[in-house]
Protein backbone atom coordinates (compact mmCIF):
# COMPACT_ATOMS: atom_id res chain seq x y z
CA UNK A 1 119.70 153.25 90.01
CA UNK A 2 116.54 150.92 88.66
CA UNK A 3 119.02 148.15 87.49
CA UNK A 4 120.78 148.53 90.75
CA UNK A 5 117.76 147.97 92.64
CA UNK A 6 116.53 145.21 90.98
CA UNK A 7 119.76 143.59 91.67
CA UNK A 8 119.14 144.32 95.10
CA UNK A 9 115.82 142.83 95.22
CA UNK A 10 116.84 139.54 93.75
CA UNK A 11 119.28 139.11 96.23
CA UNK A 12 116.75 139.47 98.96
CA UNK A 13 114.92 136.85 97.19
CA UNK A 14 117.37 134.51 96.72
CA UNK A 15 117.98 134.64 100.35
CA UNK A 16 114.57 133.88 101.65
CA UNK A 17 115.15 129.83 100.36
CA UNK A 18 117.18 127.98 102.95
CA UNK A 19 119.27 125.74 100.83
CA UNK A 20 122.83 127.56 99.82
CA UNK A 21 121.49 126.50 95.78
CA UNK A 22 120.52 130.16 95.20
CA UNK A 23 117.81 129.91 93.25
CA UNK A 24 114.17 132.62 94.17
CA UNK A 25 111.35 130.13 95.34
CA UNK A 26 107.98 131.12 96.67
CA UNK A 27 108.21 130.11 100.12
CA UNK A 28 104.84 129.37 102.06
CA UNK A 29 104.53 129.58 105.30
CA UNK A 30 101.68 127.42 107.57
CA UNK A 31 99.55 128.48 111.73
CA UNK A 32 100.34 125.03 113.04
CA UNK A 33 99.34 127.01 116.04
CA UNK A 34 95.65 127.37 114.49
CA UNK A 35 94.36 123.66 113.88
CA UNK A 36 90.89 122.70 113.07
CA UNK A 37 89.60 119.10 114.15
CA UNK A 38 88.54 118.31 110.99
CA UNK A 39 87.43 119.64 107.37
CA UNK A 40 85.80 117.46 104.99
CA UNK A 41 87.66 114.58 102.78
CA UNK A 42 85.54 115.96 99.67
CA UNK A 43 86.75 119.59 99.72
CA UNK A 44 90.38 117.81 97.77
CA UNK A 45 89.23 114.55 96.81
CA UNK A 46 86.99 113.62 93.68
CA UNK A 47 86.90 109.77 93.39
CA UNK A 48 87.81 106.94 95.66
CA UNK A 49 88.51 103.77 93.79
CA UNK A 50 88.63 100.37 96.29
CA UNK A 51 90.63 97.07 95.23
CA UNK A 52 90.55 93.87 96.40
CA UNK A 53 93.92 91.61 96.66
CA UNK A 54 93.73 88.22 97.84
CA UNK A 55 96.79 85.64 97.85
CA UNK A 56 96.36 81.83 97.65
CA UNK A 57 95.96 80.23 100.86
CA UNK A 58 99.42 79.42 100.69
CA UNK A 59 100.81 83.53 101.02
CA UNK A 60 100.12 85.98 103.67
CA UNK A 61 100.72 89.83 103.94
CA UNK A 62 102.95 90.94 106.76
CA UNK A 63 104.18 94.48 106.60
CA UNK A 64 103.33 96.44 103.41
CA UNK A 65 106.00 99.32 102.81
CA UNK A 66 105.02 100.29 99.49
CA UNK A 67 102.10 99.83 97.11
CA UNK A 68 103.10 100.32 93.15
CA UNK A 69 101.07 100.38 90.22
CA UNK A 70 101.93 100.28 86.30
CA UNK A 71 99.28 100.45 83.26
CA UNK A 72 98.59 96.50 84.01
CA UNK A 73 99.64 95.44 87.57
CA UNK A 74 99.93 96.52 91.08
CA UNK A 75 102.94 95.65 93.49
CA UNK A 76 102.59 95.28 97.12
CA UNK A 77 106.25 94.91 98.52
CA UNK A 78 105.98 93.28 102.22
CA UNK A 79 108.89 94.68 104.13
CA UNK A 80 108.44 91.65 106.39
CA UNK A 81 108.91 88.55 104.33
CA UNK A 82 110.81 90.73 102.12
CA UNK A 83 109.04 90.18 98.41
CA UNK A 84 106.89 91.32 96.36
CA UNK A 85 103.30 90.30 95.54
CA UNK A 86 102.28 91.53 92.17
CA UNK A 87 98.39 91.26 90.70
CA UNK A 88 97.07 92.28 87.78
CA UNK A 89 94.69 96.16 88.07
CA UNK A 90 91.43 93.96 88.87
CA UNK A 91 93.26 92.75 91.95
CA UNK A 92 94.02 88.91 90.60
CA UNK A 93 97.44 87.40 91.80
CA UNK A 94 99.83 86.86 89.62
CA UNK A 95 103.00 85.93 90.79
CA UNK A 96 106.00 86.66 93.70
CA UNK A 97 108.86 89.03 92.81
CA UNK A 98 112.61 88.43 94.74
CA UNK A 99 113.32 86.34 97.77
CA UNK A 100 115.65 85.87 100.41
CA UNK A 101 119.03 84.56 100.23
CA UNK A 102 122.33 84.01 99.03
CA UNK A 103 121.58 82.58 95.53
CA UNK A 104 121.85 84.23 92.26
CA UNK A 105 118.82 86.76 92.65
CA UNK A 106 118.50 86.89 96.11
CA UNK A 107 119.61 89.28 98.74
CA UNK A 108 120.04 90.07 102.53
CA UNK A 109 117.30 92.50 102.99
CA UNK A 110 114.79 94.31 101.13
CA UNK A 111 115.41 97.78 101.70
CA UNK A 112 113.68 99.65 98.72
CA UNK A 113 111.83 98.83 96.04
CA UNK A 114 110.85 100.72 92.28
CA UNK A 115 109.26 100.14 88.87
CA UNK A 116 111.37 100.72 85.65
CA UNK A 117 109.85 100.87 81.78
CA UNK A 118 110.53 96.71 81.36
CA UNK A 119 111.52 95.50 84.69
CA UNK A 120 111.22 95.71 88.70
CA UNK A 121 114.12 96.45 91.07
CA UNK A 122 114.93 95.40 95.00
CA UNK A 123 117.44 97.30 96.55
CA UNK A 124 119.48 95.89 99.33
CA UNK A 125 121.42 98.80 100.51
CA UNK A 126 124.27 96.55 102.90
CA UNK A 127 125.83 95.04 100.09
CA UNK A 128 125.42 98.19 98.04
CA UNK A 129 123.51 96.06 95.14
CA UNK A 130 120.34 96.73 93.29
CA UNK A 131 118.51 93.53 91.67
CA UNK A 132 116.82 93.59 88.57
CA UNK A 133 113.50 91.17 87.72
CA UNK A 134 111.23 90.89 85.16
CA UNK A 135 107.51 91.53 86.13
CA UNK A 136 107.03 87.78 85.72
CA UNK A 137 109.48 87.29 88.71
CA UNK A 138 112.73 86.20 86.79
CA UNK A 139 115.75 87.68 87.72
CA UNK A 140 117.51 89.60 85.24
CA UNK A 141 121.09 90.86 87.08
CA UNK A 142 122.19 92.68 89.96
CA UNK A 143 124.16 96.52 89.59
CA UNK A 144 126.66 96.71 92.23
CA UNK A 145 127.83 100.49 93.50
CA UNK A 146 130.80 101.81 96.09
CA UNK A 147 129.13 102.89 99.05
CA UNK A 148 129.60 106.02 98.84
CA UNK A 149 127.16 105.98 96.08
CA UNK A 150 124.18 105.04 98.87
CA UNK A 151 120.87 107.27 98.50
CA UNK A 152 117.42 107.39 100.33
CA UNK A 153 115.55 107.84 97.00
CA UNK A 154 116.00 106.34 93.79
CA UNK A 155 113.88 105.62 90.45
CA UNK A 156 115.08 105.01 86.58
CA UNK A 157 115.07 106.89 84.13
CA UNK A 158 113.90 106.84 80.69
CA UNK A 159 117.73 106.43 79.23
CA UNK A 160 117.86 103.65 81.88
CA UNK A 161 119.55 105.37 84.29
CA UNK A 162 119.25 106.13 88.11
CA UNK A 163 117.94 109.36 89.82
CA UNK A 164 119.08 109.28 93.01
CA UNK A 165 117.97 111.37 96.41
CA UNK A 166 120.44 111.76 99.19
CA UNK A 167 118.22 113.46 101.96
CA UNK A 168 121.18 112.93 105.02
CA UNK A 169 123.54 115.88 105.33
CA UNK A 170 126.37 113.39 106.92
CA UNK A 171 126.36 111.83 103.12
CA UNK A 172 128.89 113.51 100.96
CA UNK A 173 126.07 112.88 98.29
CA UNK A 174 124.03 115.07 99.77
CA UNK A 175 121.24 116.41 96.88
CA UNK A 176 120.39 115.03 93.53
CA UNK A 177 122.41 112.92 91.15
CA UNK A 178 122.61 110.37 88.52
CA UNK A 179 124.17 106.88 88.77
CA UNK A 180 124.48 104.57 85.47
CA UNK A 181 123.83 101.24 85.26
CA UNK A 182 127.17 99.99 86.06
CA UNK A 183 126.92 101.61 89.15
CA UNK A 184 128.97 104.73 88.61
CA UNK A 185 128.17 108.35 89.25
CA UNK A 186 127.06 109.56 86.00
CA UNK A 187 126.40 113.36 87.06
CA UNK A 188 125.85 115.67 89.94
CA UNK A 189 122.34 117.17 89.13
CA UNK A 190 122.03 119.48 93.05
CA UNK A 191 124.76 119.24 95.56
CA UNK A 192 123.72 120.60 98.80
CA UNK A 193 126.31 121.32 101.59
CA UNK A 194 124.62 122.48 104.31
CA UNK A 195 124.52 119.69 107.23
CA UNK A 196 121.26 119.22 109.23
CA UNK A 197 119.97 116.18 110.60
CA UNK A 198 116.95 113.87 109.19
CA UNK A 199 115.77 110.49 110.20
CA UNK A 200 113.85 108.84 106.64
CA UNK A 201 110.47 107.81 107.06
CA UNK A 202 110.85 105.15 103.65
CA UNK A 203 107.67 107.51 101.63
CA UNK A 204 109.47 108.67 98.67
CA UNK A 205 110.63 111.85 97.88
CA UNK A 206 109.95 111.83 93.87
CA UNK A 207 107.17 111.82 92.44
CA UNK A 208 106.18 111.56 88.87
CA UNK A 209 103.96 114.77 86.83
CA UNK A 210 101.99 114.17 83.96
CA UNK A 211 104.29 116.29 82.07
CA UNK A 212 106.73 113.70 81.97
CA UNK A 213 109.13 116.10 85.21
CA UNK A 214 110.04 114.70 89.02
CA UNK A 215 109.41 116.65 91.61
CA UNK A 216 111.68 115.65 94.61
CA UNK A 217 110.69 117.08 98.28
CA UNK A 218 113.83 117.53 100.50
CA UNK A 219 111.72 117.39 103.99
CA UNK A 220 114.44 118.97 106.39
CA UNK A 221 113.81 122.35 104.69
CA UNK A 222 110.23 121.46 102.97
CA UNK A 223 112.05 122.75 99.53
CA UNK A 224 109.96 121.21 96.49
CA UNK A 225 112.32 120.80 93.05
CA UNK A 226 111.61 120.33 89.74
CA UNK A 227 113.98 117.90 87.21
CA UNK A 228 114.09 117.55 83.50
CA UNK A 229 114.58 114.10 82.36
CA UNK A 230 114.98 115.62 78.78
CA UNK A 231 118.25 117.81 79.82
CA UNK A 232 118.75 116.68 83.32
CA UNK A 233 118.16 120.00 84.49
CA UNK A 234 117.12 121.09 88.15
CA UNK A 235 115.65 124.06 89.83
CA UNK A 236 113.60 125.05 93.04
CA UNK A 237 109.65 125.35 92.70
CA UNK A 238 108.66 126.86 95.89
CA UNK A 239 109.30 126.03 100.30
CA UNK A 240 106.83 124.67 102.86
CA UNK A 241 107.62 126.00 106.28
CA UNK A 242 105.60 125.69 109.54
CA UNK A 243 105.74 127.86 112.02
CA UNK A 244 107.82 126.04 114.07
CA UNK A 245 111.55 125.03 113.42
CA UNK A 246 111.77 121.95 111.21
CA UNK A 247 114.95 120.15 111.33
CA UNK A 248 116.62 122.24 108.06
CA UNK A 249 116.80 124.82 110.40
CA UNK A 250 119.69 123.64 112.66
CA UNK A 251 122.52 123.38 110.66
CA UNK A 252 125.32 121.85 111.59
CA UNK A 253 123.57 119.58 113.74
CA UNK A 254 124.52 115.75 112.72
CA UNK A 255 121.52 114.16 115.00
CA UNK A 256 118.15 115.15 115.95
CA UNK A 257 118.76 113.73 119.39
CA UNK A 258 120.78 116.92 119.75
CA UNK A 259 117.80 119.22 118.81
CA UNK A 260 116.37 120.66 122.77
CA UNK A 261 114.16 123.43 120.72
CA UNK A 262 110.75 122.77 119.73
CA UNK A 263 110.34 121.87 115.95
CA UNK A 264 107.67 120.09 113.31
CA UNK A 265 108.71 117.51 110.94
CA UNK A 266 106.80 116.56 108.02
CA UNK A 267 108.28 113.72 105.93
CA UNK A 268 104.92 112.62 104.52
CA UNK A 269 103.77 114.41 101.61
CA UNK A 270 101.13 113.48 98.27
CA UNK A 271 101.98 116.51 95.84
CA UNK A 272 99.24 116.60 93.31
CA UNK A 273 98.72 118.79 90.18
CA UNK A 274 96.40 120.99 92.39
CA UNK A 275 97.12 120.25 95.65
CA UNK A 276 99.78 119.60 98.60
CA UNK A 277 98.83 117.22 101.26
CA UNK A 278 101.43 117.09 103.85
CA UNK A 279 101.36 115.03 107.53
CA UNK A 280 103.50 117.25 110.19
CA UNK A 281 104.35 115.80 113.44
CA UNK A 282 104.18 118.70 115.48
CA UNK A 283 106.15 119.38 119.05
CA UNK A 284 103.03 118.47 121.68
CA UNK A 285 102.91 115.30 119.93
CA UNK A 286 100.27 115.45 118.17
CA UNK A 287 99.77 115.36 113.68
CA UNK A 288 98.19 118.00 111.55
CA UNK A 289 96.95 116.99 107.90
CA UNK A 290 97.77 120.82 106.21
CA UNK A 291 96.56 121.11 103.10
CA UNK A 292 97.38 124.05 100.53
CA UNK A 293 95.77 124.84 97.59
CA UNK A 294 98.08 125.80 94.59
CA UNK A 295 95.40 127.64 92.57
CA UNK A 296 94.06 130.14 95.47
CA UNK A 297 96.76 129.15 97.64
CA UNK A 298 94.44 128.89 100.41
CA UNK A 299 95.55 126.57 103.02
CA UNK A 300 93.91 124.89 105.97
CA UNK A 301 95.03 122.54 108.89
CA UNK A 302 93.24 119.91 110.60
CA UNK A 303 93.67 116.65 113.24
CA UNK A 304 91.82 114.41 110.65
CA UNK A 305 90.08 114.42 107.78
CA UNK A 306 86.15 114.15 107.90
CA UNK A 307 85.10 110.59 106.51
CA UNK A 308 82.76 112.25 104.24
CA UNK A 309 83.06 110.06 100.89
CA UNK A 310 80.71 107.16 100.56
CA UNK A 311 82.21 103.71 101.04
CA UNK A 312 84.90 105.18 102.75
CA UNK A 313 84.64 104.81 106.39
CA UNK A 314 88.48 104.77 107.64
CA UNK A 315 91.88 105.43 105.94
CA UNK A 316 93.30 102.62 107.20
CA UNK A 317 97.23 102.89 106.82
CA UNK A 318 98.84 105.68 104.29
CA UNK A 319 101.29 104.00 102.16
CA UNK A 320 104.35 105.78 99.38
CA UNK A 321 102.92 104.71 96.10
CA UNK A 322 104.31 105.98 92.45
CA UNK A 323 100.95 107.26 91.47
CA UNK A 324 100.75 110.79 90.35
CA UNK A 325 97.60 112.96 91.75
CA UNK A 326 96.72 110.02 94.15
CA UNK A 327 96.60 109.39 97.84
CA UNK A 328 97.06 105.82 98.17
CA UNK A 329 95.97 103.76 101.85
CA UNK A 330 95.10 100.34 102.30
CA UNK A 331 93.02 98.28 104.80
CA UNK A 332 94.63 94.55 106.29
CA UNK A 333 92.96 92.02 108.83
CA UNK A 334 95.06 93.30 111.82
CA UNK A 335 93.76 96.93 111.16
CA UNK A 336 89.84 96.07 110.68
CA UNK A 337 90.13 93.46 113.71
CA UNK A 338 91.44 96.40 116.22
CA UNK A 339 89.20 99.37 115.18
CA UNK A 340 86.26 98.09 113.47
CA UNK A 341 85.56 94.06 114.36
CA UNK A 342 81.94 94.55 113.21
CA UNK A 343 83.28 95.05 109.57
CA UNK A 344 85.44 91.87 109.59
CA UNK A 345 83.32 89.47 108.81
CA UNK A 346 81.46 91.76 106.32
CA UNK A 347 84.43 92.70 104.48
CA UNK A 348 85.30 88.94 104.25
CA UNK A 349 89.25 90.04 106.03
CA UNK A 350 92.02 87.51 106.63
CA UNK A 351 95.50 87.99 106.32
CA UNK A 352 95.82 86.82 102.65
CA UNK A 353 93.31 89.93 101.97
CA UNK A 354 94.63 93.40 101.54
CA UNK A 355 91.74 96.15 100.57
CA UNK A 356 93.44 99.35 98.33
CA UNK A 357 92.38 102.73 98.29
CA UNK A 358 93.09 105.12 95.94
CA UNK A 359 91.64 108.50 96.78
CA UNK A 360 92.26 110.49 93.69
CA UNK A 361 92.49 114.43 93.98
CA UNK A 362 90.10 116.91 92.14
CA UNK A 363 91.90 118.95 89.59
């Protein structure tokens, strides 16, 4: 009777995770009905670090999609102009990664962008093609793929390999898998078949631990998993629900334009050693910053942070980055002339100058 209830219990358990991968998860569970204006920036965050980038007269920065870092250089990819501005970590320019056009090494559109051991990639996700640089800017080769091998997510792996995300339940792709560099599927890590819809937001879904693992968020259902590089192994860590409907919860639904119920999204996340700082965008239109607190798992909700860290007067814009227990936001001209003109001149802004922030999280 004991063994047979313990079977019974794990059932129950494995039930309580959305996702038909039956695996137990800790699921918890936010009051996006209870929502404080603000708690301080200082109860998560122990050090904010500020860098200036400034280009040569002859550059400017138009959209910034993604700000990446390695052990001697950070990347700024502009989404507008489509390249990539890399400077070395005391914010010096260096040189321009990628261009437009229809020459060896150039492409269509930059729709992604990610740092591998010896080399830089642009995506262009049309053509189905993924181009290779060195960090000095040359190009290096391009890895072509069937389209039915198109992800939201992607980053290399150690063996030189791709981990891929496919976040869209009208993909047959839909999950975690592995492509090689020819641009084959190497192996199916998670296969998911439910069908729900999900617009991407472009922040990325992995993100690197200091253990060497990748945690990937799937933000329909708000499940967190947890791959081995070493054996390629996968398996569900725990599930982030609000109390509202998110979009995992209407399956079989190809389109949120279909959706007539109320429901939260929250696409935005920085998961941190210690913490899990996630942006929902809830149904009266307005954003909660939740965060939860792995080691008490206490968690608390607010409209905005209090600006409580000194030097630190404004986020500015969020921005995906690849750092690991780091909140990364920057600050351009167009942002400091709209909601704080007094500071322009004093923060000597143009639109060659881009001010970094990283706000990294206590431990």
């Amino acid at each position: 009777m004991r063994v047979i209830n313990l079977f019974l219990c794990a059932l129950l358990v494995c039930a309580s995770c959305s996702s038909k991968y039956e695996e137990p998860c800790e699921i918890v569970r936010y009051d996006h009905t209870n929502i404080k204006k603000s708690y301080p920036l200082s109860t998560f965050i122990d050090t904010v670090r500020f860098t200036r980038l400034e280009l040569p007269e002859s550059y400017f920065f138009g959209r910034v999609k993604d700000i990446l870092f390695d052990d001697s250089g950070i990347y700024v990819v502009d989404s507008k102009q489509d390249i990539v501005y890399r400077f070395n970590s005391d914010g010096t320019f260096l040189n321009t990664i990628g261009k437009r056009g229809e020459g060896p090494g150039e492409y269509a559109d930059l729709t992604s962008c990610f740092l591998g051991k010896n080399s830089i990639y642009i995506a262009d996700i049309g053509p189905c093609r993924i181009y290779e640089y060195s960090f000095d800017g040359d190009y290096i080769g391009t890895i072509s793929h069937p389209f039915k091998l198109v992800y939201n997510y992607i980053r290399e792996l150690s063996n030189g390999n791709f981990l891929c995300h496919t976040v869209s339940g009208m993909n047959k792709m839909h999950g975690v898998w592995i492509m090689d560099r020819q641009g084959e599927l190497s192996k199916r890590v998670l296969a998911i078949s439910e069908i729900y819809p999900f617009i991407s937001s472009g922040w990325n879904t992995m993100t690197l631990q200091e253990d060497g693992t990748i945690q990937i968020y799937d933000p329909p259902v708000g499940i967190f998993y947890s791959f081995n590089p070493q054996d390629e192994s996968i398996h569900k860590i725990f599930q982030h629900k609000s109390n509202y409907k998110m979009t995992g919860d209407f399956i079989g639904v190809e389109s949120s334009y279909y959706i007539k119920e109320e429901h939260a999204n929250c696409d935005i996340v920085v998961n941190t050693d210690r913490y899990l700082l996630s942006i929902w965008a809830l149904p009266d239109m307005t954003t909660s910053f939740t965060l939860l607190d792995k080691n008490t798992q206490k968690v608390e909700s607010c409209s905005f942070p209090e600006m409580d860290i000194s030097g630190l007067f404004n986020f500015g814009r969020w921005v995906s980055s690849n750092l690991s227990n780091t909140w990364v936001t920057y600050l351009n001209d167009e942002f400091i002339g709209e909601y704080y003109p007094e500071k322009y001149e004093e923060l000597r802004m143009s639109e060659n100058v881009l001010i970094v922030n990283k706000l990294i999280f206590k431990r």
